[in-house]
N, C-alpha and C. Protein backbone atom coordinates (compact mmCIF):
# COMPACT_ATOMS: atom_id res chain seq x y z
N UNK A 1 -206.59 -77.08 -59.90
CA UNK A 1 -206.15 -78.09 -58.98
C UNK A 1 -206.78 -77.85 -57.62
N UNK A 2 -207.17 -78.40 -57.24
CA UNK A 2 -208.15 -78.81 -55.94
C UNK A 2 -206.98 -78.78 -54.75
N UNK A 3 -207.17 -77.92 -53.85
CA UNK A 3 -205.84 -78.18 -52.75
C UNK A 3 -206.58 -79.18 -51.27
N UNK A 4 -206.05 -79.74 -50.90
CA UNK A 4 -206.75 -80.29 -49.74
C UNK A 4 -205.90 -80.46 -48.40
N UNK A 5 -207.37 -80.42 -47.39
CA UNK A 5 -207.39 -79.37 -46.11
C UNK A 5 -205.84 -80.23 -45.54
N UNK A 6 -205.81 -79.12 -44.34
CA UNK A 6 -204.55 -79.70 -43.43
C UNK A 6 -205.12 -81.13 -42.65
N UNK A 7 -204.09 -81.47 -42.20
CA UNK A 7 -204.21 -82.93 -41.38
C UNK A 7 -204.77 -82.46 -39.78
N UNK A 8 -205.26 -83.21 -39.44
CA UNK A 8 -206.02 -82.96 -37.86
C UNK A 8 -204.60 -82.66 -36.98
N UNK A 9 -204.76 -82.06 -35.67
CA UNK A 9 -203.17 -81.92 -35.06
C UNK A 9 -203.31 -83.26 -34.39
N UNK A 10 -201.00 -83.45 -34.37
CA UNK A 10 -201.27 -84.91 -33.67
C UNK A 10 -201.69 -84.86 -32.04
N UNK A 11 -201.85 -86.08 -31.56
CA UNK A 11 -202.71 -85.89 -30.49
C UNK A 11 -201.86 -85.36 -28.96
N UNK A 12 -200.46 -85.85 -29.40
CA UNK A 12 -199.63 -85.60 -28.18
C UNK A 12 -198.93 -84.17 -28.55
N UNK A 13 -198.38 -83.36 -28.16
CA UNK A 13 -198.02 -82.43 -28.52
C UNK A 13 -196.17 -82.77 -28.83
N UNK A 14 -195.34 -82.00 -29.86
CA UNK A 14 -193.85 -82.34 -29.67
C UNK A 14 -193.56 -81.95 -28.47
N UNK A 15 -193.77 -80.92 -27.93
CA UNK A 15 -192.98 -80.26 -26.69
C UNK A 15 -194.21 -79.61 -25.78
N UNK A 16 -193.26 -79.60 -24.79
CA UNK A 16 -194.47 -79.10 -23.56
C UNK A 16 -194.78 -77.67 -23.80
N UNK A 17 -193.75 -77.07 -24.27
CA UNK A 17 -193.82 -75.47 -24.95
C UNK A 17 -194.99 -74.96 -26.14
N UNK A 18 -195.18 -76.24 -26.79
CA UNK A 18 -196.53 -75.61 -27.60
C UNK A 18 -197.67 -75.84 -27.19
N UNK A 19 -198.50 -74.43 -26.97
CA UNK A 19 -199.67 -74.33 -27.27
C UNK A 19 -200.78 -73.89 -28.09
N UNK A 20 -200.01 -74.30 -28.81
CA UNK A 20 -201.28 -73.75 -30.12
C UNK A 20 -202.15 -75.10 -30.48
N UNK A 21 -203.40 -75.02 -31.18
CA UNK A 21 -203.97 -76.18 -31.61
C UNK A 21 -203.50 -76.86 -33.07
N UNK A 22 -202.98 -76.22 -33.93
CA UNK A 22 -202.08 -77.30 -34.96
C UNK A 22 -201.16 -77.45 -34.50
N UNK A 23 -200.63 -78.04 -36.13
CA UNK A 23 -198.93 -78.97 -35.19
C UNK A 23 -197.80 -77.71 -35.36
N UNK A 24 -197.08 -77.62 -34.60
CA UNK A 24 -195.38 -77.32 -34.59
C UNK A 24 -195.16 -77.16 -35.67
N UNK A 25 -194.79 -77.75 -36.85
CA UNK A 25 -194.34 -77.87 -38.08
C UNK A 25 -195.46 -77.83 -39.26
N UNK A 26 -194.84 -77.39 -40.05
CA UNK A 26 -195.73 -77.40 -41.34
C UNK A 26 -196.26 -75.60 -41.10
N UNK A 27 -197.47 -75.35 -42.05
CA UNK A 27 -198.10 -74.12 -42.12
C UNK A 27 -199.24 -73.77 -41.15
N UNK A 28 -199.45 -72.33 -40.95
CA UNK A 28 -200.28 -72.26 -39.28
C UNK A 28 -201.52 -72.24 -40.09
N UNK A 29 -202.79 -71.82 -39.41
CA UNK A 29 -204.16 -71.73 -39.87
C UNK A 29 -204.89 -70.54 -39.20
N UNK A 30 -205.32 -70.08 -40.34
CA UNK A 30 -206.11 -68.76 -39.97
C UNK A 30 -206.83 -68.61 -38.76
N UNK A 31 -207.02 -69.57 -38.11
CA UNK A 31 -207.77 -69.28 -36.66
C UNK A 31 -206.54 -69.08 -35.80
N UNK A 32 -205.69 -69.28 -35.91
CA UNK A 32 -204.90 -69.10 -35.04
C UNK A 32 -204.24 -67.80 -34.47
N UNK A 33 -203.97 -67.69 -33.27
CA UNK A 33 -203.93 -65.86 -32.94
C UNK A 33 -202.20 -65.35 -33.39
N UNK A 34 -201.65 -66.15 -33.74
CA UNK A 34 -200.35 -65.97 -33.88
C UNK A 34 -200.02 -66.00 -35.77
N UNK A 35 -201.61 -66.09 -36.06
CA UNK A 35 -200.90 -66.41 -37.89
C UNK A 35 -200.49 -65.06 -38.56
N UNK A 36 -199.35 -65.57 -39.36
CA UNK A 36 -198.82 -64.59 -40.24
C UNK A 36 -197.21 -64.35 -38.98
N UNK A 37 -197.30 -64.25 -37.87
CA UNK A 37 -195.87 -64.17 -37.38
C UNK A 37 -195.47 -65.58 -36.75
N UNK A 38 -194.18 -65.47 -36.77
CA UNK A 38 -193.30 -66.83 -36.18
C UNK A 38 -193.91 -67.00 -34.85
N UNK A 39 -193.82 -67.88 -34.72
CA UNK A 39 -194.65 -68.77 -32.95
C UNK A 39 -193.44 -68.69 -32.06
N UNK A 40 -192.33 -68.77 -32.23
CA UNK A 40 -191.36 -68.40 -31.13
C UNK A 40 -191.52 -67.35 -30.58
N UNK A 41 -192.69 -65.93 -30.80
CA UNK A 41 -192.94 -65.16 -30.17
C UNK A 41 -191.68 -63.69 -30.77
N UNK A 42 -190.89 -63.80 -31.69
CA UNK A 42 -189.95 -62.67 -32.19
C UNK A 42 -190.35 -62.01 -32.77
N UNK A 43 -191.54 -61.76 -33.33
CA UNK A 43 -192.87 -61.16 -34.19
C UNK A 43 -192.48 -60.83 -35.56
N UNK A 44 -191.26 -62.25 -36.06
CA UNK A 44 -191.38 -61.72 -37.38
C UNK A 44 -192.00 -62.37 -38.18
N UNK A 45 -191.74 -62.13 -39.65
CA UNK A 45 -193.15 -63.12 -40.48
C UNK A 45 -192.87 -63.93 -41.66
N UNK A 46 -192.64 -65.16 -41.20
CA UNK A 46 -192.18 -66.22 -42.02
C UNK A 46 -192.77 -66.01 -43.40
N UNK A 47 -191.83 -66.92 -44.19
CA UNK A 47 -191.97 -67.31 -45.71
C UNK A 47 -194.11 -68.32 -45.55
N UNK A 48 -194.22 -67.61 -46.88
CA UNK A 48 -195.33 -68.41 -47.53
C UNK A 48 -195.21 -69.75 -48.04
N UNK A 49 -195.73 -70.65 -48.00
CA UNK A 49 -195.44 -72.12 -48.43
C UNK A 49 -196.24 -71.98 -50.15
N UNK A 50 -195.51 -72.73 -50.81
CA UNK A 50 -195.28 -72.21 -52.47
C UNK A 50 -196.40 -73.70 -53.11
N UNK A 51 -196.06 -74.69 -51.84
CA UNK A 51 -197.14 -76.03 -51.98
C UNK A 51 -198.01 -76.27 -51.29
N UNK A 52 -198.50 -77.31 -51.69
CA UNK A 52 -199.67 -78.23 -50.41
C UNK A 52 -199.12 -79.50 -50.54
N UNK A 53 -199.11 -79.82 -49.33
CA UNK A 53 -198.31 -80.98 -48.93
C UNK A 53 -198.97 -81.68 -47.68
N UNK A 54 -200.07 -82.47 -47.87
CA UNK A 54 -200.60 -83.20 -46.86
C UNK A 54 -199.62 -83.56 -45.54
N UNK A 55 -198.74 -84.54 -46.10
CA UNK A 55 -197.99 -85.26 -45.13
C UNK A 55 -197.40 -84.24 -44.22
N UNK A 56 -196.72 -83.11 -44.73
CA UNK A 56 -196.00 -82.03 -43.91
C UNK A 56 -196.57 -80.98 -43.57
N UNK A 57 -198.07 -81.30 -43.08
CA UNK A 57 -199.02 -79.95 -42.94
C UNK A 57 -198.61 -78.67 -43.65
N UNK A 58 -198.42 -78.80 -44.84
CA UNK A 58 -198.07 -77.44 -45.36
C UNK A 58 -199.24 -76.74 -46.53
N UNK A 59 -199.80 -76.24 -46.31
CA UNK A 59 -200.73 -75.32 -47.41
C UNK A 59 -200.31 -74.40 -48.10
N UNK A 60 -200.48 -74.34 -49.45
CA UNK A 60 -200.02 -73.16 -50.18
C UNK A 60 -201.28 -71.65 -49.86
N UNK A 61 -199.98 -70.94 -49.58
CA UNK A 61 -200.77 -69.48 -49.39
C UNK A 61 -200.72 -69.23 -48.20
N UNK A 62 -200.58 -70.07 -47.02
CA UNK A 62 -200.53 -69.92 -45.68
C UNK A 62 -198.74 -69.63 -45.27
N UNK A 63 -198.89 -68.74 -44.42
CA UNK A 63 -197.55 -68.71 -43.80
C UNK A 63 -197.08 -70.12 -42.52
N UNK A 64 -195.97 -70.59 -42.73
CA UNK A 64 -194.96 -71.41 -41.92
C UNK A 64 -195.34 -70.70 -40.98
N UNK A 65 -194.78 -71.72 -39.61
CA UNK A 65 -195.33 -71.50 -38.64
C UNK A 65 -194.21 -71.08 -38.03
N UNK A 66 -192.97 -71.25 -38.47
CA UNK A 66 -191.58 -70.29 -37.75
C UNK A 66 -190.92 -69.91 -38.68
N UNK A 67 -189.98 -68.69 -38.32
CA UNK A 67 -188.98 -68.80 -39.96
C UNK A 67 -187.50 -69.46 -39.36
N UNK A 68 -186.92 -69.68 -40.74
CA UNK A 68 -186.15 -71.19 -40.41
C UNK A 68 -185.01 -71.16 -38.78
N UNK A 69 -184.91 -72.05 -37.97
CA UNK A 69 -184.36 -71.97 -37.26
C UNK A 69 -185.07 -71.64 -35.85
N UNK A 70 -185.94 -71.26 -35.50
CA UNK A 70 -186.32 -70.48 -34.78
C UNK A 70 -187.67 -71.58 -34.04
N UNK A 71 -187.57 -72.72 -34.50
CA UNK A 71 -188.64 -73.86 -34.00
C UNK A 71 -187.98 -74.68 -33.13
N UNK A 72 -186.61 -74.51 -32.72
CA UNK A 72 -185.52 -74.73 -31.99
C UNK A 72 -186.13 -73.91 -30.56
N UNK A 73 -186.19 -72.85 -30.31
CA UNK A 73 -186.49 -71.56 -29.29
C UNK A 73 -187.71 -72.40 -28.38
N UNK A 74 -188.84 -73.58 -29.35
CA UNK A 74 -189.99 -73.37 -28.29
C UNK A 74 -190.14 -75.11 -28.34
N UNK A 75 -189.62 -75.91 -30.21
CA UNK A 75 -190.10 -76.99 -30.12
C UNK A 75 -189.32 -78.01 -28.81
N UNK A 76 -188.21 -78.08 -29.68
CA UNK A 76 -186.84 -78.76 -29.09
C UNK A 76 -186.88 -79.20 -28.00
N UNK A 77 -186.88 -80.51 -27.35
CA UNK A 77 -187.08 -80.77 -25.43
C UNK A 77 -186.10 -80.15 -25.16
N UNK A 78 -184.69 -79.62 -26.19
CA UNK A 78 -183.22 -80.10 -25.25
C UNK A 78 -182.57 -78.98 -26.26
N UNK A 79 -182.89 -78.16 -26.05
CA UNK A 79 -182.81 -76.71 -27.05
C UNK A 79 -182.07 -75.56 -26.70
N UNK A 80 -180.80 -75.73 -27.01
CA UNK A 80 -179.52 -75.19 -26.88
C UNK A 80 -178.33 -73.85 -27.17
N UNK A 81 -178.80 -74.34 -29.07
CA UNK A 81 -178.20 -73.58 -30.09
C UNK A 81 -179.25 -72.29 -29.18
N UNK A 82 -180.46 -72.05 -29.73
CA UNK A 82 -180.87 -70.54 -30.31
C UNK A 82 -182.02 -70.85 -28.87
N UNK A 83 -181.55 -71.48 -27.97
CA UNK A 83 -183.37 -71.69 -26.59
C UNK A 83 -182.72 -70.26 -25.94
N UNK A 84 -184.18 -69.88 -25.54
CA UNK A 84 -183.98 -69.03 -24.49
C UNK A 84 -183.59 -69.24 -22.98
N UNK A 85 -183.67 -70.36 -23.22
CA UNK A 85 -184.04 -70.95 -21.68
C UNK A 85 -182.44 -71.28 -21.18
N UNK A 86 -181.63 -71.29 -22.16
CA UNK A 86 -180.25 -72.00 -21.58
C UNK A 86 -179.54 -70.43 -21.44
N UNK A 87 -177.83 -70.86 -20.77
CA UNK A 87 -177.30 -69.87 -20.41
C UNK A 87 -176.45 -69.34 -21.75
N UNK A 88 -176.51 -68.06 -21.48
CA UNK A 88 -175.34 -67.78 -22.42
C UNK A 88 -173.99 -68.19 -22.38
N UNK A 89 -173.47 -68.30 -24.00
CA UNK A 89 -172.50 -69.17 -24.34
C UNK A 89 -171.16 -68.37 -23.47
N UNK A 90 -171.28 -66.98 -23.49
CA UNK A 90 -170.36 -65.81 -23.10
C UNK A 90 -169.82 -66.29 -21.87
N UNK A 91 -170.88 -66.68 -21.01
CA UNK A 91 -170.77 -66.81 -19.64
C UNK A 91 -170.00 -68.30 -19.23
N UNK A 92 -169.73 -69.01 -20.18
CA UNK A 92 -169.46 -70.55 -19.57
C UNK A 92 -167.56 -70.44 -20.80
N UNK A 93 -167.68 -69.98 -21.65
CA UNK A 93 -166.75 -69.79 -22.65
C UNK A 93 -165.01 -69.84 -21.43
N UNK A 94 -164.98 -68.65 -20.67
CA UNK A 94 -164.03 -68.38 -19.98
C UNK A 94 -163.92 -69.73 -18.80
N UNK A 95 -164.80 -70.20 -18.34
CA UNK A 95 -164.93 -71.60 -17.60
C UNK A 95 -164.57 -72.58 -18.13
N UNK A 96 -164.71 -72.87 -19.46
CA UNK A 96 -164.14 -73.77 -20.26
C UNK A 96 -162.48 -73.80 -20.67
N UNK A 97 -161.95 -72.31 -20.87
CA UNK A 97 -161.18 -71.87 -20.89
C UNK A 97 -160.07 -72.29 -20.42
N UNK A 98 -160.46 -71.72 -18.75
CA UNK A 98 -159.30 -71.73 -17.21
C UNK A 98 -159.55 -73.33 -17.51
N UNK A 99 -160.97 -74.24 -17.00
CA UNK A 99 -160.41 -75.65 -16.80
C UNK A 99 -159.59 -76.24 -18.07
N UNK A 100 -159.56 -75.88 -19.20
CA UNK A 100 -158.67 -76.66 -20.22
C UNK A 100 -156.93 -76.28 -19.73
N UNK A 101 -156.49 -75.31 -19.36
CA UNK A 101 -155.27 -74.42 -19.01
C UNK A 101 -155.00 -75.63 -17.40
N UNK A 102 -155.86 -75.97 -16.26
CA UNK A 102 -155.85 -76.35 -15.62
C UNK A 102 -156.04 -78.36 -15.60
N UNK A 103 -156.38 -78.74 -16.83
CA UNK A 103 -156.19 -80.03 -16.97
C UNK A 103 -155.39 -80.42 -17.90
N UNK A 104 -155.06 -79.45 -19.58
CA UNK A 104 -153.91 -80.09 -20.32
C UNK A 104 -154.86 -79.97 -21.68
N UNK A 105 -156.22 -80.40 -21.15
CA UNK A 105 -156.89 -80.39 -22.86
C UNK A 105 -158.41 -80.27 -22.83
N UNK A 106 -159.21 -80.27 -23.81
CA UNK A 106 -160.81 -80.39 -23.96
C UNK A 106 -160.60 -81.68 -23.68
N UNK A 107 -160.17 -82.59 -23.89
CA UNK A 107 -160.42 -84.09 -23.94
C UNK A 107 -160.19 -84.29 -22.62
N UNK A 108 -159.56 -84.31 -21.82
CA UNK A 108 -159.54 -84.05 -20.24
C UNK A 108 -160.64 -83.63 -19.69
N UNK A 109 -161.23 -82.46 -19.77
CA UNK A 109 -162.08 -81.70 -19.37
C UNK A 109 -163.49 -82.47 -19.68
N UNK A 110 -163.60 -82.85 -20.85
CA UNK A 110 -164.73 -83.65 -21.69
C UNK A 110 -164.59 -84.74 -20.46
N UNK A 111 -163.76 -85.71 -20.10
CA UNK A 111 -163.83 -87.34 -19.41
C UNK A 111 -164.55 -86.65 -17.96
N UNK A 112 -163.82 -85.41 -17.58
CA UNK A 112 -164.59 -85.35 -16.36
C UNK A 112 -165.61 -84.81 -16.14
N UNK A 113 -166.14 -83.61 -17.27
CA UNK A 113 -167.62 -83.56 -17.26
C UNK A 113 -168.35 -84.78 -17.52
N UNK A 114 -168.03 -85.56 -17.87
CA UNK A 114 -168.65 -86.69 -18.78
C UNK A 114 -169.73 -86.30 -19.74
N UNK A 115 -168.99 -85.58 -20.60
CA UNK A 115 -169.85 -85.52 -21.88
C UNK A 115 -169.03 -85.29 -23.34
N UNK A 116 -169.29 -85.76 -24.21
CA UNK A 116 -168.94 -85.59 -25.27
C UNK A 116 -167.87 -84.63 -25.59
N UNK A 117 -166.30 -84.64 -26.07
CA UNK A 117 -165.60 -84.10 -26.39
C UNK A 117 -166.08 -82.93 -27.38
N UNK A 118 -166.83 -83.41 -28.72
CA UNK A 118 -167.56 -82.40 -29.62
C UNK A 118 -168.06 -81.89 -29.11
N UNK A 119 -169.46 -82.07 -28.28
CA UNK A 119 -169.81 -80.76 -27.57
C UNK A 119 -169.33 -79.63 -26.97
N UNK A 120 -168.39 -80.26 -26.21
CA UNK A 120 -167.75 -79.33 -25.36
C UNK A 120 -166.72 -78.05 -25.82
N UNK A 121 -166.47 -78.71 -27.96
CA UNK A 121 -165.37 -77.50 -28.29
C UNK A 121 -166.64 -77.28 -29.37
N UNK A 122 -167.78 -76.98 -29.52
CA UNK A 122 -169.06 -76.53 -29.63
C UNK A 122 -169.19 -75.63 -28.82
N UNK A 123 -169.64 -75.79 -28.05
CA UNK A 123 -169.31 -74.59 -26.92
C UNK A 123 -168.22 -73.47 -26.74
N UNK A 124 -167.00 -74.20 -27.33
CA UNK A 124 -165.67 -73.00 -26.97
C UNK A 124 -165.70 -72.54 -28.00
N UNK A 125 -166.07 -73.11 -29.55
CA UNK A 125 -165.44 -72.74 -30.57
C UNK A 125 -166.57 -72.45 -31.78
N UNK A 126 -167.97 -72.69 -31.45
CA UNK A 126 -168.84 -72.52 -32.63
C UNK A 126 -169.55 -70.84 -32.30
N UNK A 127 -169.09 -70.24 -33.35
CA UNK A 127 -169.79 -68.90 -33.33
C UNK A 127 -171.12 -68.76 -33.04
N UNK A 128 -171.60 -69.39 -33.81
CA UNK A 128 -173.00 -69.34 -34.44
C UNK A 128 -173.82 -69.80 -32.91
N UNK A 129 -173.27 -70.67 -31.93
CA UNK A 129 -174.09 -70.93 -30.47
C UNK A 129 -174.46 -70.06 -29.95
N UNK A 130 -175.74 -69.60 -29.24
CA UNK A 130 -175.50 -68.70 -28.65
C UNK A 130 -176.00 -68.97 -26.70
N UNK A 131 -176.83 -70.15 -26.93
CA UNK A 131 -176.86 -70.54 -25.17
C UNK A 131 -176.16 -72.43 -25.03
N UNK A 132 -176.09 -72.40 -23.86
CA UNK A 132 -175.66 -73.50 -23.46
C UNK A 132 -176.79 -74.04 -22.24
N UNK A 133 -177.29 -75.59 -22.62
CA UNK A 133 -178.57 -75.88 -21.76
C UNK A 133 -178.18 -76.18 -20.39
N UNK A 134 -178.91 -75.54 -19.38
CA UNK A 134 -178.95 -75.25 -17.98
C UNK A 134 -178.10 -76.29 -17.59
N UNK A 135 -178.00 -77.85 -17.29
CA UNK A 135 -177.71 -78.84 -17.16
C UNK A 135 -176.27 -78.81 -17.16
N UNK A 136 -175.69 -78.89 -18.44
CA UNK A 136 -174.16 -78.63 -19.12
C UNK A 136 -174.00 -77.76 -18.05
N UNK A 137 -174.52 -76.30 -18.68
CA UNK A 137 -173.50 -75.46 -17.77
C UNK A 137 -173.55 -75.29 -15.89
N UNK A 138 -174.22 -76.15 -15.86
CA UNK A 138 -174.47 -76.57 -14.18
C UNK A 138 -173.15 -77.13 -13.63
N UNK A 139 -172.68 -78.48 -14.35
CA UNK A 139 -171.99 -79.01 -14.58
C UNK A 139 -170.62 -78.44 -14.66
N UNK A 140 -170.39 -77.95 -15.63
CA UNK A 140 -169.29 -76.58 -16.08
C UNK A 140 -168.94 -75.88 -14.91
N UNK A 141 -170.07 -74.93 -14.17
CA UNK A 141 -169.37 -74.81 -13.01
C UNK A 141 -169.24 -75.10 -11.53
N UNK A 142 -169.68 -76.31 -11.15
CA UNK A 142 -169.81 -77.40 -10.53
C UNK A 142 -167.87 -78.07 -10.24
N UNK A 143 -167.37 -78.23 -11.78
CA UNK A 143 -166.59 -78.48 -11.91
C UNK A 143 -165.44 -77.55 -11.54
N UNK A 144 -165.48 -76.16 -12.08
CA UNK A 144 -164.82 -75.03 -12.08
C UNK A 144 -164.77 -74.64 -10.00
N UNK A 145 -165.77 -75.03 -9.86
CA UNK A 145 -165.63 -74.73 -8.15
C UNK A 145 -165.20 -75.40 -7.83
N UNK A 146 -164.51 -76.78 -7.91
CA UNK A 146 -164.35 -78.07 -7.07
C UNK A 146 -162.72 -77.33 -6.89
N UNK A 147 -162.36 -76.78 -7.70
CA UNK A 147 -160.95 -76.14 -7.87
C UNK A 147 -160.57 -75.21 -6.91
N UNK A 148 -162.01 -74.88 -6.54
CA UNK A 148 -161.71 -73.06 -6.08
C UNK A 148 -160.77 -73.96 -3.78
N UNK A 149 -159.85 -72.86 -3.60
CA UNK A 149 -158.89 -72.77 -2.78
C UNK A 149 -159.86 -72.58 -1.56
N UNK A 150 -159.70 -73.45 -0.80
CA UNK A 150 -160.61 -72.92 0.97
C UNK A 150 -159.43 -72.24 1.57
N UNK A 151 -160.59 -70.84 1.94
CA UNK A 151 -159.82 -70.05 2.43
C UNK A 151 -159.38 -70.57 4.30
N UNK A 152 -157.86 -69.76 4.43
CA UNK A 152 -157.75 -69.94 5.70
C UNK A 152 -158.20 -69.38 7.23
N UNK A 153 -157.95 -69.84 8.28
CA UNK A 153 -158.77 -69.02 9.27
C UNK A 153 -158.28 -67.79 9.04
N UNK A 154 -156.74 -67.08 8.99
CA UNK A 154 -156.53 -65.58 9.07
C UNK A 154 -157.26 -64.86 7.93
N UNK A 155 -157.77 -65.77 6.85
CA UNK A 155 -157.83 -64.75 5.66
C UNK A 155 -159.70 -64.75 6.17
N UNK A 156 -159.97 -65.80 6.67
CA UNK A 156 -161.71 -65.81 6.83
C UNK A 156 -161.64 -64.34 7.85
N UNK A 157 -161.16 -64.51 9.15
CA UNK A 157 -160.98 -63.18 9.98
C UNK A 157 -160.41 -61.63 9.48
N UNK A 158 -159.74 -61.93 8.06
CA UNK A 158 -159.72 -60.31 7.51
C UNK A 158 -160.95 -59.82 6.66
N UNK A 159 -161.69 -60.94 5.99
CA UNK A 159 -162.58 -60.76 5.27
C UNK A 159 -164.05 -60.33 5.45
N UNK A 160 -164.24 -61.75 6.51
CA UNK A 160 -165.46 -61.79 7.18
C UNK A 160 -165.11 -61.06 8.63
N UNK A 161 -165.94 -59.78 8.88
CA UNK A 161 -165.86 -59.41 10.22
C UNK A 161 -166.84 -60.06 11.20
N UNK A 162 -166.27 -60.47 12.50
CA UNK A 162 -167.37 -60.76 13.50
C UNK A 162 -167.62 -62.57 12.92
N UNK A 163 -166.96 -63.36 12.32
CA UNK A 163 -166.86 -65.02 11.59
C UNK A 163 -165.79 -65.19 12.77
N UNK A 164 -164.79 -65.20 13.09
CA UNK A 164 -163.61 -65.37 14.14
C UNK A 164 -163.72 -64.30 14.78
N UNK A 165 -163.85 -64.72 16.34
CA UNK A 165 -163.24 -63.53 17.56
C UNK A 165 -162.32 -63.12 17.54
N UNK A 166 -162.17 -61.79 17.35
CA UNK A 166 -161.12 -60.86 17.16
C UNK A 166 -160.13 -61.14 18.77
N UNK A 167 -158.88 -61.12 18.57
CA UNK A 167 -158.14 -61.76 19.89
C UNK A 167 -157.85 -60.05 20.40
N UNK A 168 -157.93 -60.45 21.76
CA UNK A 168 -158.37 -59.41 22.86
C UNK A 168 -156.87 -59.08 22.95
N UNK A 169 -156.54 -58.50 23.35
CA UNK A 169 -155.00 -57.96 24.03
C UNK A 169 -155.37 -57.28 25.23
N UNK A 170 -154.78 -57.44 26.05
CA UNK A 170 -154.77 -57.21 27.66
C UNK A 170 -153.43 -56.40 28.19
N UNK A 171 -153.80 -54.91 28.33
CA UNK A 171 -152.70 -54.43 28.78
C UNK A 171 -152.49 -54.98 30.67
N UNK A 172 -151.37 -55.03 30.87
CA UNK A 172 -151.47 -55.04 32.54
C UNK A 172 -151.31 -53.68 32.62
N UNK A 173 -151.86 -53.36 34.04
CA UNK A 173 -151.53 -51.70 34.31
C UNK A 173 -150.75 -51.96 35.15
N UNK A 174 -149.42 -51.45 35.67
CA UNK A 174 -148.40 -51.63 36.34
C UNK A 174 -148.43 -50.37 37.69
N UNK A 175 -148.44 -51.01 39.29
CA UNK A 175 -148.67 -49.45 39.77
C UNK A 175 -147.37 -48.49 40.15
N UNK A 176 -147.31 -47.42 39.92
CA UNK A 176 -146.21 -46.38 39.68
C UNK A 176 -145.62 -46.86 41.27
N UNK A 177 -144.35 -46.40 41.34
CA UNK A 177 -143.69 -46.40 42.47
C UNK A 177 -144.02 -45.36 43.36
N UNK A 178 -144.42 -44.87 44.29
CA UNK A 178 -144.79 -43.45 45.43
C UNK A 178 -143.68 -42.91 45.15
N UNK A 179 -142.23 -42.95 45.10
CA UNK A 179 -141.11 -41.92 45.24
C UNK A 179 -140.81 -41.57 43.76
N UNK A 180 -141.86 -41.80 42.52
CA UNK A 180 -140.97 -41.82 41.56
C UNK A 180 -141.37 -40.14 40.74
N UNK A 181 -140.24 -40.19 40.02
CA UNK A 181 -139.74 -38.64 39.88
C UNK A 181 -140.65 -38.36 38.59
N UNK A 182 -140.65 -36.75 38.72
CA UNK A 182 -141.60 -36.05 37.45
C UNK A 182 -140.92 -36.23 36.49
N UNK A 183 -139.38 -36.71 35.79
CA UNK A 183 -138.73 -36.85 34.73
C UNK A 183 -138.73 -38.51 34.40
N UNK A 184 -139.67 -39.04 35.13
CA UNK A 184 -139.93 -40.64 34.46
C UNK A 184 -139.14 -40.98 35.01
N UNK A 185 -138.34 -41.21 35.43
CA UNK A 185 -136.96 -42.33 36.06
C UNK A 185 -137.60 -43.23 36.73
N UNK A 186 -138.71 -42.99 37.67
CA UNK A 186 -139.00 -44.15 38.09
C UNK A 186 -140.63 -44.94 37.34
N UNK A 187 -140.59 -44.28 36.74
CA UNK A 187 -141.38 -46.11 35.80
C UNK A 187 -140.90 -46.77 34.90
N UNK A 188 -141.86 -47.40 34.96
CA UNK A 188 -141.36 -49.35 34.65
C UNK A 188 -141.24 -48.69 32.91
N UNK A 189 -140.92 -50.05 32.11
CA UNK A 189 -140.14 -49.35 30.59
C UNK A 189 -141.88 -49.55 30.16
C-alpha cells in the first residue's frame, strides 16, 4: 500500500503560539527540530500514528505532534484547563470561596462577575483544572477588593508612619514661685 505525503501547512496559523512549519494537529515531520517529543515543550514523546490519514495530517510511523491533552498548553487562543499562561486554580479557589459566603451563592457571584454560572463552579469544584485564564481571575479579584473596608484616619496613622502628622503635645512650663520650699509645697500640681 502506497502511503501518501502530508498536506502542505495551512496558511494562517491556529494560534499565535505556533511556530513550527506544519500544522498543530495531526503528525510532525522529520525536519522538524522538535520531532519525536510533544511541542508543548514537556519533552515527552507522544504515541506513533498506527494510519495515514490525509485529511488529519496524520502519517503512519511518524510521531503526533502532542500527547493527548497537552495541544491545549500552546494551541488554544483561550487556554485554561492545562495553559501555562493562566493563574493557578489554588490561588482564586479561596476568592471564590469568601465571595460565595459573602453573597448567598455561585449564582450570585456568577450575575456579578458576569460570567457563566458553570464556569465559575469549574473553577471551585473541577479537580482536574489546574489554571484559570488571566482575564477571569482579574475579574475574581477585582470583585473580591470592591469588598475590602477603607481604612480609617487613626488606623492609617498607626500603620503608616509619617501618612498623618503625629499631634504635637505642648507642655506649658509654669515659673516656680521665689519663696517656694525644698519639700514642694510651693509648686503648682
Amino acid at each position: 500500500m502506497e502511503t501518501q505525503p502530508l498536506r502542505e501547512p495551512p496558511l494562517e496559523p491556529r494560534s499565535a503560539g505556533w511556530r513550527f512549519d506544519h500544522p498543530s494537529h495531526g503528525t510532525c515531520v522529520p525536519e522538524c527540530p522538535s520531532y519525536g517529543t510533544c511541542h508543548c515543550g514537556c519533552g515527552a514523546a507522544p504515541k506513533r500514528s498506527a494510519v495515514t490519514s490525509v485529511p488529519w495530517n496524520r502519517h503512519a510511523g511518524h510521531p503526533f505532534t502532542f500527547v493527548p491533552g497537552h495541544q491545549l498548553r500552546v494551541v488554544h487562543p483561550r487556554a485554561g484547563m492545562w495553559s501555562k499562561q493562566g493563574v493557578p486554580v489554588e490561588r482564586v479557589r479561596p476568592l471564590i470561596r469568601w465571595l460565595r459566603l459573602q453573597h448567598g451563592s455561585v449564582r450570585g457571584v456568577a450575575e456579578l462577575l458576569q460570567m457563566p454560572e458553570s464556569t465559575l463552579r469549574g473553577y471551585l469544584y473541577n479537580a482536574k483544572r489546574k489554571r484559570v485564564p488571566p482575564e477571569a481571575a482579574k475579574r475574581i479579584v477585582d470583585l473580591t477588593l470592591a469588598h475590602r473596608r477603607r481604612p480609617g484616619a487613626l488606623e492609617l496613622w498607626e500603620e503608616i508612619p509619617g501618612r498623618i502628622e503625629t499631634p504635637m503635645i505642648v507642655l506649658e512650663r509654669r515659673s516656680t514661685v521665689a519663696g517656694s520650699r525644698a519639700d514642694g509645697e510651693g509648686l503648682p500640681p
